[in-house]
PDB file of N, CA and C in Angstrom:
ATOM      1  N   UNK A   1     118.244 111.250 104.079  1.00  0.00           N
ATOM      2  CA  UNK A   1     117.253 111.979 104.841  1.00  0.00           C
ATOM      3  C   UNK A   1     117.055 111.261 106.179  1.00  0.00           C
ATOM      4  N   UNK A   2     117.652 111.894 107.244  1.00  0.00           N
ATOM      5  CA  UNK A   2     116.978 111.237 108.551  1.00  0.00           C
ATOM      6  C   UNK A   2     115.659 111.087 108.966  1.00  0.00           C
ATOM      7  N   UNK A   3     115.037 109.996 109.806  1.00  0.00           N
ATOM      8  CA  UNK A   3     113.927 109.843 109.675  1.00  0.00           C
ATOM      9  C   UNK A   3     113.956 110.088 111.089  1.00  0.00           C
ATOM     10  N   UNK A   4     112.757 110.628 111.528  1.00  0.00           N
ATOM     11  CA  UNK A   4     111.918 110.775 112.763  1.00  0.00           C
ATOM     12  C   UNK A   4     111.644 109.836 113.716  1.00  0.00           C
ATOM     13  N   UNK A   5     111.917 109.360 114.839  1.00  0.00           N
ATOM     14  CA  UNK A   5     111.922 107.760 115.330  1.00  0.00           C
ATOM     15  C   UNK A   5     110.599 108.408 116.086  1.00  0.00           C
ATOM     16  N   UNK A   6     109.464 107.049 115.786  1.00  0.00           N
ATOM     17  CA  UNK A   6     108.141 106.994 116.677  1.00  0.00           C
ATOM     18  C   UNK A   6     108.044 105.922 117.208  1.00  0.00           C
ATOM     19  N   UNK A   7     108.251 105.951 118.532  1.00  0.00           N
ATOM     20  CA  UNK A   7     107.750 104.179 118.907  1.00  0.00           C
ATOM     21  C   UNK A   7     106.113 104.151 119.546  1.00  0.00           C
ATOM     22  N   UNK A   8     105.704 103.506 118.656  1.00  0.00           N
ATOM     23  CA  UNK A   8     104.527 103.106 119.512  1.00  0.00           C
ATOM     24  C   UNK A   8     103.925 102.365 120.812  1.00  0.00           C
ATOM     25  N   UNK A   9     102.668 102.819 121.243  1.00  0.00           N
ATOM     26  CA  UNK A   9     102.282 102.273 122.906  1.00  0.00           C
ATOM     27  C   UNK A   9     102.568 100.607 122.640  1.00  0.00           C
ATOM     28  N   UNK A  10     102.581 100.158 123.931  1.00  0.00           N
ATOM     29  CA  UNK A  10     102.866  98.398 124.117  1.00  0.00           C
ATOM     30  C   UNK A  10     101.449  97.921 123.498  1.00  0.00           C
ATOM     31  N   UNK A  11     100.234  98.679 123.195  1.00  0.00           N
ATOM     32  CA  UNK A  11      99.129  97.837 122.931  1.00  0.00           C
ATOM     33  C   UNK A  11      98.501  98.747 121.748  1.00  0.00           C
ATOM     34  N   UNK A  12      98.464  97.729 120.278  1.00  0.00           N
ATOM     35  CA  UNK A  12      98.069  98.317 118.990  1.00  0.00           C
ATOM     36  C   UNK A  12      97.392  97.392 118.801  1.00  0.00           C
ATOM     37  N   UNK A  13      95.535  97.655 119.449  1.00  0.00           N
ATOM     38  CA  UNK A  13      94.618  97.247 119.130  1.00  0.00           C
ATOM     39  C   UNK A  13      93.388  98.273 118.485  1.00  0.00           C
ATOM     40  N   UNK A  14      92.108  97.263 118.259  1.00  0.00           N
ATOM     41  CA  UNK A  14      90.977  98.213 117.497  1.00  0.00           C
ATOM     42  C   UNK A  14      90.816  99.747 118.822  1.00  0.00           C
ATOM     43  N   UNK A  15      91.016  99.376 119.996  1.00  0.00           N
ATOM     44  CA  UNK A  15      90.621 100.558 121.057  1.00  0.00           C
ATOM     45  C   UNK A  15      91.544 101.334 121.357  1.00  0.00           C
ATOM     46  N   UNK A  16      92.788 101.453 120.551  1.00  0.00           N
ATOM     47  CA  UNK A  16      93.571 102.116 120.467  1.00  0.00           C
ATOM     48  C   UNK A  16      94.169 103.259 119.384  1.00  0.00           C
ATOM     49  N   UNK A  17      93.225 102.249 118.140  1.00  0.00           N
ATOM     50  CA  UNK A  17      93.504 102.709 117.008  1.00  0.00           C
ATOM     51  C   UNK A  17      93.755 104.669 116.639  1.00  0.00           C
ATOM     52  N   UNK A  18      92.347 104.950 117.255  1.00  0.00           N
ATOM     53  CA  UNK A  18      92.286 106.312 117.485  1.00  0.00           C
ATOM     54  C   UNK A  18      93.273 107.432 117.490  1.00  0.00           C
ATOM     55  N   UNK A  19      93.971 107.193 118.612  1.00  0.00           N
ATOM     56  CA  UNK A  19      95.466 108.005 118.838  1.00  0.00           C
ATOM     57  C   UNK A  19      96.777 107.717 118.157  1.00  0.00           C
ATOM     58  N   UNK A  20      96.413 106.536 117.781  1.00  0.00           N
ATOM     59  CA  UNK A  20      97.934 105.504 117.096  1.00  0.00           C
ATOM     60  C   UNK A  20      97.680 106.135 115.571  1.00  0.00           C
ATOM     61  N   UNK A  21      96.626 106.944 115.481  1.00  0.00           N
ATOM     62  CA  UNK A  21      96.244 107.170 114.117  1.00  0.00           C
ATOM     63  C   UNK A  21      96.782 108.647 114.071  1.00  0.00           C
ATOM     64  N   UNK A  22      96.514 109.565 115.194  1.00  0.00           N
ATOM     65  CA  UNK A  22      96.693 110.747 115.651  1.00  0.00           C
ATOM     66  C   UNK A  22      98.449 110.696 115.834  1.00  0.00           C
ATOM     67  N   UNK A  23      98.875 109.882 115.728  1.00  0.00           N
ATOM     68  CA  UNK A  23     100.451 109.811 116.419  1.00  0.00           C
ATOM     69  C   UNK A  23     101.053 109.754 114.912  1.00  0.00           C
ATOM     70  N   UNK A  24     100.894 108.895 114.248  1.00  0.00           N
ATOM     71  CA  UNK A  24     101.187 108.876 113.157  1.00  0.00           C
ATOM     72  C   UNK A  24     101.133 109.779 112.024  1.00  0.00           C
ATOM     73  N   UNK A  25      99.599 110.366 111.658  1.00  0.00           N
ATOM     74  CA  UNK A  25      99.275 112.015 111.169  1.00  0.00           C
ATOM     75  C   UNK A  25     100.146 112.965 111.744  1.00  0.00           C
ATOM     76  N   UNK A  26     100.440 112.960 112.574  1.00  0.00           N
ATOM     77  CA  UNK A  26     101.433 114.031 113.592  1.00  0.00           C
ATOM     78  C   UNK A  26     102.881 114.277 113.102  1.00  0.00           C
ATOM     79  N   UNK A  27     103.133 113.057 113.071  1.00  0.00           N
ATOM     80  CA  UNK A  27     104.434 112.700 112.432  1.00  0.00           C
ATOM     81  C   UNK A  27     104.843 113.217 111.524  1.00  0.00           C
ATOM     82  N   UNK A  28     103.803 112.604 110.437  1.00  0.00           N
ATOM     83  CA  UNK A  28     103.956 112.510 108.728  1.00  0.00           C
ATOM     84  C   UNK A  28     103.818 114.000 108.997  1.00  0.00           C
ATOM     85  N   UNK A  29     102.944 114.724 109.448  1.00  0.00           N
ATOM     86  CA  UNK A  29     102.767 115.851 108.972  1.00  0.00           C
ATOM     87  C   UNK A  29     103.983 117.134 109.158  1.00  0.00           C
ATOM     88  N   UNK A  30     105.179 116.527 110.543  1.00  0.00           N
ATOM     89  CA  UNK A  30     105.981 117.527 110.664  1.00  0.00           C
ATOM     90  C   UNK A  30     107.432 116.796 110.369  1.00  0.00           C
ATOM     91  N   UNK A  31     107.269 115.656 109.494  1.00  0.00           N
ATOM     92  CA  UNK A  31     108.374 115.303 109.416  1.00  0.00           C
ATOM     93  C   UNK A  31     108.515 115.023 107.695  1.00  0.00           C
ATOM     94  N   UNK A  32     109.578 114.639 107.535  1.00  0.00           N
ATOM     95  CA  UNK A  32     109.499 114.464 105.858  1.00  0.00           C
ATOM     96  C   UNK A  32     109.677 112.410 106.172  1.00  0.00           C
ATOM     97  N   UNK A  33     109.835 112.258 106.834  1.00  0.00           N
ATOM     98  CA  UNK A  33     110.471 110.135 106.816  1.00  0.00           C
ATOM     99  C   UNK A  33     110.677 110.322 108.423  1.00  0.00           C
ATOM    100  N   UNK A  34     109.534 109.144 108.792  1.00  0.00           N
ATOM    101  CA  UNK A  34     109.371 108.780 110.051  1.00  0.00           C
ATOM    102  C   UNK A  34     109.941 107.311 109.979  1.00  0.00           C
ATOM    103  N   UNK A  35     110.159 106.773 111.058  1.00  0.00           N
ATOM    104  CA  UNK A  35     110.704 105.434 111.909  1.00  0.00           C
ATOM    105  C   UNK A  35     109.611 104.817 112.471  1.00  0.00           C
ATOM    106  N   UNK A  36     109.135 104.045 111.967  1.00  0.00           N
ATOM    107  CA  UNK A  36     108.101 103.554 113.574  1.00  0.00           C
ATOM    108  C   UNK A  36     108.732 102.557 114.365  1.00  0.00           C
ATOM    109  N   UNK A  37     108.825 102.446 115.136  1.00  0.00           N
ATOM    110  CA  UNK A  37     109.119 101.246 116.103  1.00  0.00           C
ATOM    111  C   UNK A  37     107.755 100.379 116.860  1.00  0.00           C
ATOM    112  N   UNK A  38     108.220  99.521 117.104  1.00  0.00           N
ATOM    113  CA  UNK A  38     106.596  98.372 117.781  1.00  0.00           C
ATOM    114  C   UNK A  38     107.620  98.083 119.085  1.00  0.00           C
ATOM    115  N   UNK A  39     107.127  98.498 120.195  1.00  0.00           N
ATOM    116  CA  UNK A  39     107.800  98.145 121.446  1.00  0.00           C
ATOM    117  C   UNK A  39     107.726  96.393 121.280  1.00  0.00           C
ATOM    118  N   UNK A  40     109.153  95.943 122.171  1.00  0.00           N
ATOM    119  CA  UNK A  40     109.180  94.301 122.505  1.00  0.00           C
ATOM    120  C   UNK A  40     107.583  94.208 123.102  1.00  0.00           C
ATOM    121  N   UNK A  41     107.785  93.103 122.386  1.00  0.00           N
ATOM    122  CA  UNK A  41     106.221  92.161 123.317  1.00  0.00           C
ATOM    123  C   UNK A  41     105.072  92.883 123.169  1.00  0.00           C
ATOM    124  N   UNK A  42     105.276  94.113 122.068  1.00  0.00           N
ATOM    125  CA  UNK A  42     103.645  94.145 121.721  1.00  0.00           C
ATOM    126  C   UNK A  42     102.153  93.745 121.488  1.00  0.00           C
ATOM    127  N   UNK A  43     101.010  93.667 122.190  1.00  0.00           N
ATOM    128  CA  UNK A  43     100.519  93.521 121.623  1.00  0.00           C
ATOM    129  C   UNK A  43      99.718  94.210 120.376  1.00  0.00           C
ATOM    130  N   UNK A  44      99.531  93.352 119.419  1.00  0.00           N
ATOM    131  CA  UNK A  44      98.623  93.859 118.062  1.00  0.00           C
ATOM    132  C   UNK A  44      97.476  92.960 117.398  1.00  0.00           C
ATOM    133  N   UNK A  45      96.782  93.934 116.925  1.00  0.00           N
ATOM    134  CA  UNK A  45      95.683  93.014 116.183  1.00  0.00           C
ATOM    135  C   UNK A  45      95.521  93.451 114.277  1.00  0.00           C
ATOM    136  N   UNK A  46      94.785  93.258 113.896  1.00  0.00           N
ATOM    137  CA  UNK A  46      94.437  93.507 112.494  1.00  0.00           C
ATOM    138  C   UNK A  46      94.462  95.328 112.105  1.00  0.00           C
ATOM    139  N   UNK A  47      93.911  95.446 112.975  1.00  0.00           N
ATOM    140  CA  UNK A  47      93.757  97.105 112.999  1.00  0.00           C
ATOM    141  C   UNK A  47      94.900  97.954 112.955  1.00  0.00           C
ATOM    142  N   UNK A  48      96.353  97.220 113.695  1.00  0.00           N
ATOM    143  CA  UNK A  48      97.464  97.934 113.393  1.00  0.00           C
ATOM    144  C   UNK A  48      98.064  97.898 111.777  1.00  0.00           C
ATOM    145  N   UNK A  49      97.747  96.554 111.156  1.00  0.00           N
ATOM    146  CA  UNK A  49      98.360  96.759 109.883  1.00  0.00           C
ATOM    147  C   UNK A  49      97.148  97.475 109.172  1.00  0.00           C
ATOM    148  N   UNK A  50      96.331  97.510 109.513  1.00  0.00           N
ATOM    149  CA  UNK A  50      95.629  98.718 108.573  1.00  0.00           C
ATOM    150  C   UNK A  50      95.825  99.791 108.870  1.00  0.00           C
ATOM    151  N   UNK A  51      95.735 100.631 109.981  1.00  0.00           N
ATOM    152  CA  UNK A  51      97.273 101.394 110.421  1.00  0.00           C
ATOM    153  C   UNK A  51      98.014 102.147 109.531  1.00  0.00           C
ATOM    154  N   UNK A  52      98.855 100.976 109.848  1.00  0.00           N
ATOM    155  CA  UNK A  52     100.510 100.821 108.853  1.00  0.00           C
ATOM    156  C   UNK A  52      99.952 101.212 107.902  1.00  0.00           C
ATOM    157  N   UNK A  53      99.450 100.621 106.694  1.00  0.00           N
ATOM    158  CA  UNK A  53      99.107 100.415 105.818  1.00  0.00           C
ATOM    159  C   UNK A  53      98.616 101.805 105.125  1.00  0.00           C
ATOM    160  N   UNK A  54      97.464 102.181 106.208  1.00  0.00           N
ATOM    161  CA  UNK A  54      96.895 103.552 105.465  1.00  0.00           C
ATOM    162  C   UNK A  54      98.107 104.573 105.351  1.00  0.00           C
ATOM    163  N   UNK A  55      98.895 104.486 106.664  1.00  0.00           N
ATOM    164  CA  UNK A  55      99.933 105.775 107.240  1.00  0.00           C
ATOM    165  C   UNK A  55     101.025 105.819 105.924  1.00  0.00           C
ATOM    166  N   UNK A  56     100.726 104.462 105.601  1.00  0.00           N
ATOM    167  CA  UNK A  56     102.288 104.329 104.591  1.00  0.00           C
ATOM    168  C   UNK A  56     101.921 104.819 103.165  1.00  0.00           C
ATOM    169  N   UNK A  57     100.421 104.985 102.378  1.00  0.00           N
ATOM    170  CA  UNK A  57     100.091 105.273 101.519  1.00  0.00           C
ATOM    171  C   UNK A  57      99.782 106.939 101.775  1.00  0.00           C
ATOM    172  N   UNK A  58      99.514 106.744 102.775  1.00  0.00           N
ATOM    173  CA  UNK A  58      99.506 108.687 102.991  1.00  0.00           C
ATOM    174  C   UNK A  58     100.977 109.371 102.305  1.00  0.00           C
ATOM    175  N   UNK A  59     101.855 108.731 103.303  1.00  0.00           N
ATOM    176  CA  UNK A  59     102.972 109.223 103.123  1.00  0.00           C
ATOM    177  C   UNK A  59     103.289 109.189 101.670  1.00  0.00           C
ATOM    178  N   UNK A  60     103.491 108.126 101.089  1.00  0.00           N
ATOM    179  CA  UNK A  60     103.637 108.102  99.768  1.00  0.00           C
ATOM    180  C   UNK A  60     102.397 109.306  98.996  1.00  0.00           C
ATOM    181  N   UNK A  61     101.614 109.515  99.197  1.00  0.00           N
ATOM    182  CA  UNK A  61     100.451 110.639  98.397  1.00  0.00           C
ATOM    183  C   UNK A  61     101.258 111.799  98.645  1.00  0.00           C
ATOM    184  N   UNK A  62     101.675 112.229 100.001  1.00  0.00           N
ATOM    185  CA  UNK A  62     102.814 113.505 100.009  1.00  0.00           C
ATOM    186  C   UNK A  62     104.146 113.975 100.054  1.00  0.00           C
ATOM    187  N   UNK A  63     104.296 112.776  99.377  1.00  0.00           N
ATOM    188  CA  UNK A  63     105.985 112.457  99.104  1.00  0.00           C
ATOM    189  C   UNK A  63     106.857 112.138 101.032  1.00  0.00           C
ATOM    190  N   UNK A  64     106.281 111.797 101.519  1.00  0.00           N
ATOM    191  CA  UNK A  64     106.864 111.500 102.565  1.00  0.00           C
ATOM    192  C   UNK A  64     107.325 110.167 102.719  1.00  0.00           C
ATOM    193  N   UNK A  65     107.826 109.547 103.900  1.00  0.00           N
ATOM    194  CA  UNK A  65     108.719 108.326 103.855  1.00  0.00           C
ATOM    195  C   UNK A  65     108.169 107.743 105.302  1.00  0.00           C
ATOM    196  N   UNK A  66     107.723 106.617 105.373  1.00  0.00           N
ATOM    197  CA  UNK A  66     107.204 106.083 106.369  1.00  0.00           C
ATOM    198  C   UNK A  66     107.916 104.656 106.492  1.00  0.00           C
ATOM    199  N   UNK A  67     108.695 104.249 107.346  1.00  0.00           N
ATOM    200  CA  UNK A  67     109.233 102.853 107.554  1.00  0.00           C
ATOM    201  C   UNK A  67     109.209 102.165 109.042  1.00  0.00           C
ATOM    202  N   UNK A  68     109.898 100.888 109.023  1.00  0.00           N
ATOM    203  CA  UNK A  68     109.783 100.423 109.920  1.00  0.00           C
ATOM    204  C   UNK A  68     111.406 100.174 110.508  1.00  0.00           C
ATOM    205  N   UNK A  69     111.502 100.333 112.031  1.00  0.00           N
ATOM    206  CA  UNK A  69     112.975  99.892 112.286  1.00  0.00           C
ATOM    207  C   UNK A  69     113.457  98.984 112.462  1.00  0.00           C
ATOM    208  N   UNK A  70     112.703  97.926 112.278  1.00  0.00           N
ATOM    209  CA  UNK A  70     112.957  96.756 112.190  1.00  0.00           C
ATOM    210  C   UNK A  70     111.934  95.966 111.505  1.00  0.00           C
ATOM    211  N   UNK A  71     112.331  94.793 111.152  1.00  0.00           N
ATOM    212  CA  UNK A  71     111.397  93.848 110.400  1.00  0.00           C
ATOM    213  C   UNK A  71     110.269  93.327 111.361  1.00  0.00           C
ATOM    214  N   UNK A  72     108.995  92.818 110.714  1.00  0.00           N
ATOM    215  CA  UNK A  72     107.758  92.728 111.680  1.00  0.00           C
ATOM    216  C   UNK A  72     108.516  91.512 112.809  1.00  0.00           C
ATOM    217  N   UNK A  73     108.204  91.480 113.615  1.00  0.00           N
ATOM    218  CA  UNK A  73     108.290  90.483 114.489  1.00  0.00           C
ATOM    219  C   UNK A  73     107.392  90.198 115.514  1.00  0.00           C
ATOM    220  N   UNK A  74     107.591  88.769 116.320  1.00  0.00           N
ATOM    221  CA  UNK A  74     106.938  88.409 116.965  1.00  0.00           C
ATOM    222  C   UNK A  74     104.956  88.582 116.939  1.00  0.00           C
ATOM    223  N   UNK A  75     104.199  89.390 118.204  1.00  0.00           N
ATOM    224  CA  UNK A  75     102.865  90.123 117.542  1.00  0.00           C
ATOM    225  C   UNK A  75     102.612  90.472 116.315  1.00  0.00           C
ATOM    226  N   UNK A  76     103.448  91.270 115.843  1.00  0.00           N
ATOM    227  CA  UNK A  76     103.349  91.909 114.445  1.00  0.00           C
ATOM    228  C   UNK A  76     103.251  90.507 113.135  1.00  0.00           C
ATOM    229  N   UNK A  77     104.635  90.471 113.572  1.00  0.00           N
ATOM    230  CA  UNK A  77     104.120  89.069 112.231  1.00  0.00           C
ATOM    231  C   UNK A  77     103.551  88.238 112.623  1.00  0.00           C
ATOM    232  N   UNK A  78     103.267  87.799 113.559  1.00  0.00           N
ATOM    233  CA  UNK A  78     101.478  86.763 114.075  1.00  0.00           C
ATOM    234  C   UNK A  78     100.752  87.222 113.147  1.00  0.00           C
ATOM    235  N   UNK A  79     100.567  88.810 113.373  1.00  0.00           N
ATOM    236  CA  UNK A  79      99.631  89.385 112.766  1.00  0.00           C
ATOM    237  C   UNK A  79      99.057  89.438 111.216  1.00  0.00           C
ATOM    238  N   UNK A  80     100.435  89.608 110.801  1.00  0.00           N
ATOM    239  CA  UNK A  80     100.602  89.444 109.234  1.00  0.00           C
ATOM    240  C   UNK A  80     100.519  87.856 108.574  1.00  0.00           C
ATOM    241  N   UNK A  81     100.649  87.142 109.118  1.00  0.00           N
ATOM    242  CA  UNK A  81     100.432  85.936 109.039  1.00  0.00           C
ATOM    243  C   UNK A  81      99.166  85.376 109.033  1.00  0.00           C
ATOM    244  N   UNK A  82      98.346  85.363 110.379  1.00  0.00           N
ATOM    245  CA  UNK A  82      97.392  85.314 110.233  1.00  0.00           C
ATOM    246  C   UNK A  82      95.896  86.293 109.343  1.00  0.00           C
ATOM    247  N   UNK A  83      96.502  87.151 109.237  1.00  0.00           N
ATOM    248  CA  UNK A  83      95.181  87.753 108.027  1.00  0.00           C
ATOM    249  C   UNK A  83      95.714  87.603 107.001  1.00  0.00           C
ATOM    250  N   UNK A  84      96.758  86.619 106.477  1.00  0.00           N
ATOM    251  CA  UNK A  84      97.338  86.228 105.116  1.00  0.00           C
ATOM    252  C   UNK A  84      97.522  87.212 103.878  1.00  0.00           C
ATOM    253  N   UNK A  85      98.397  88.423 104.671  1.00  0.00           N
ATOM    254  CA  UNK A  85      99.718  89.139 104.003  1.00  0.00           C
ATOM    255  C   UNK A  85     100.918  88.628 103.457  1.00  0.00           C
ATOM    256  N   UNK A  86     101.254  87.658 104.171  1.00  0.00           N
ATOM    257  CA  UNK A  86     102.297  87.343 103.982  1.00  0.00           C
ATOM    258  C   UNK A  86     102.208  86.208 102.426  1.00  0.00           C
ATOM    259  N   UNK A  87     101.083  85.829 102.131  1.00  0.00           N
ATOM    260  CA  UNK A  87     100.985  84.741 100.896  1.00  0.00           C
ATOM    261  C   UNK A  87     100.666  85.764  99.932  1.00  0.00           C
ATOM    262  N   UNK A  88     101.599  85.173  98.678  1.00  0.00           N
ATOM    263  CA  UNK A  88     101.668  86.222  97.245  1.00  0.00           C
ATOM    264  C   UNK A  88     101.755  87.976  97.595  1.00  0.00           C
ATOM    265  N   UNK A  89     102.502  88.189  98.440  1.00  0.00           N
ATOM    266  CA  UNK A  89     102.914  89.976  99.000  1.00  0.00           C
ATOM    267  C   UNK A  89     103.516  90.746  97.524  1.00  0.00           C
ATOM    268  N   UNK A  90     103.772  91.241  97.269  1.00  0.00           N
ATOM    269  CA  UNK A  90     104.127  92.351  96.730  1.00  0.00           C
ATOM    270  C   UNK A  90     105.639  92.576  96.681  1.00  0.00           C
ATOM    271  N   UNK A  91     106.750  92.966  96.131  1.00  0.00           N
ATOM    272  CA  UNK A  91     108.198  93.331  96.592  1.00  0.00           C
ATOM    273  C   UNK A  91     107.787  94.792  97.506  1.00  0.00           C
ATOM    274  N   UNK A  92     106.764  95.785  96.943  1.00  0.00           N
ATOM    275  CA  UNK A  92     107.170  96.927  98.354  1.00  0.00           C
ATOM    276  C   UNK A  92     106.801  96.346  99.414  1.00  0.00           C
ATOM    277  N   UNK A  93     105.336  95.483  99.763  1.00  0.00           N
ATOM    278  CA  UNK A  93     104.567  95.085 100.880  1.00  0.00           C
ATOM    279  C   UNK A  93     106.203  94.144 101.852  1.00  0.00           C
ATOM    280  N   UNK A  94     106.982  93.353 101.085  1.00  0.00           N
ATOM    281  CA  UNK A  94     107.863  92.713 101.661  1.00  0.00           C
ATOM    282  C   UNK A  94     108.974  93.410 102.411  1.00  0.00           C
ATOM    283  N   UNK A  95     109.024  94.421 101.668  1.00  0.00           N
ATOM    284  CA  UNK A  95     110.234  95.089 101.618  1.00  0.00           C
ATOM    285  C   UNK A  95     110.446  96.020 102.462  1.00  0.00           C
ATOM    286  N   UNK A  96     108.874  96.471 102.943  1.00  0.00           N
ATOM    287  CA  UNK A  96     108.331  97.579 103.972  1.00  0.00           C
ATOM    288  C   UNK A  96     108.146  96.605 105.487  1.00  0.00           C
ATOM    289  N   UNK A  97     107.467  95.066 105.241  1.00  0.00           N
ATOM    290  CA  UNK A  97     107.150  94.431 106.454  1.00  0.00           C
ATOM    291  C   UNK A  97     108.451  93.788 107.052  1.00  0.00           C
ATOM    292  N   UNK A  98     109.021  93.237 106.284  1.00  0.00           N
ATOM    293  CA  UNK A  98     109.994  92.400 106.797  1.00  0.00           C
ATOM    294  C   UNK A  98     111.327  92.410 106.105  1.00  0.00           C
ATOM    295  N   UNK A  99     111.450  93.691 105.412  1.00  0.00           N
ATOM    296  CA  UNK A  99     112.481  94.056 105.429  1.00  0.00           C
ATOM    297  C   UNK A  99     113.264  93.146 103.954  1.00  0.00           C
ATOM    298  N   UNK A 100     112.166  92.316 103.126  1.00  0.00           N
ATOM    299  CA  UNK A 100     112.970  91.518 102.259  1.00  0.00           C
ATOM    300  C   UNK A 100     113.153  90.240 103.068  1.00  0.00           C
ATOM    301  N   UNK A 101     112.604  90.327 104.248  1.00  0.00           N
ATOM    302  CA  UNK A 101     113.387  88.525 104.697  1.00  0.00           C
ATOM    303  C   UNK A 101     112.063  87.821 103.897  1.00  0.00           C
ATOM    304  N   UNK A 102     112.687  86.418 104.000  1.00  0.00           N
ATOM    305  CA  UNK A 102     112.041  85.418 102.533  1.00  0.00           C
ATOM    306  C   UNK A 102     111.382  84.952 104.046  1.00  0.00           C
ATOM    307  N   UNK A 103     109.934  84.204 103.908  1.00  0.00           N
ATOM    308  CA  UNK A 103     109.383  83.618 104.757  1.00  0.00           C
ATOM    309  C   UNK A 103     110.080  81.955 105.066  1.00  0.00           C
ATOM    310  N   UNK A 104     110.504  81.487 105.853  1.00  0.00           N
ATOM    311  CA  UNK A 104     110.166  80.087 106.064  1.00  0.00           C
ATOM    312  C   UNK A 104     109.952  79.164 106.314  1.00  0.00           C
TER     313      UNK A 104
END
């Protein structure tokens, strides 16, 4: 199933959340498996992996497919790091953030 490529704005903060939420609903809703992309040198805060997070359980509630095109990096995994995702994760939570890479 091809997925839908979405890249998101350079800045996924709490004052952004709004539309990044609207972009995502949009998606899921006309696509069956979206792509997200995080532009280089994003910035992000906490609010994007909750985000992620909600967008990706949506999808899963309507059989849809929500991923990432690459593994978290740079901002992103700051991000995940610091609100301590990344300690005792899950195999989907891993598998969805970073793709299966082992932390180290």
């Amino acid at each position: 199933m091809p997925s839908h490529p979405l890249t998101l704005p350079s800045t996924l903060s709490i004052r952004h959340a709004a539309p990044i939420r609207e972009q995502l609903l949009a998606a899921l809703e006309k696509h069956d498996a979206v792509e997200v992309e995080f532009p280089d040198g994003c910035e992000a805060d906490l609010s994007l992996i909750q985000l992620i997070e909600a967008a990706r359980r949506h999808a899963d509630t309507h059989g849809k497919r929500l991923s990432l095109k690459t593994a978290a990096n740079g901002r992103v995994f700051d991000v995940l790091e610091r609100g301590g995702f990344l300690s005792e994760m899950d195999p989907a939570f891993s598998q969805f953030w970073l793709h299966r890479k082992e932390i180290q």
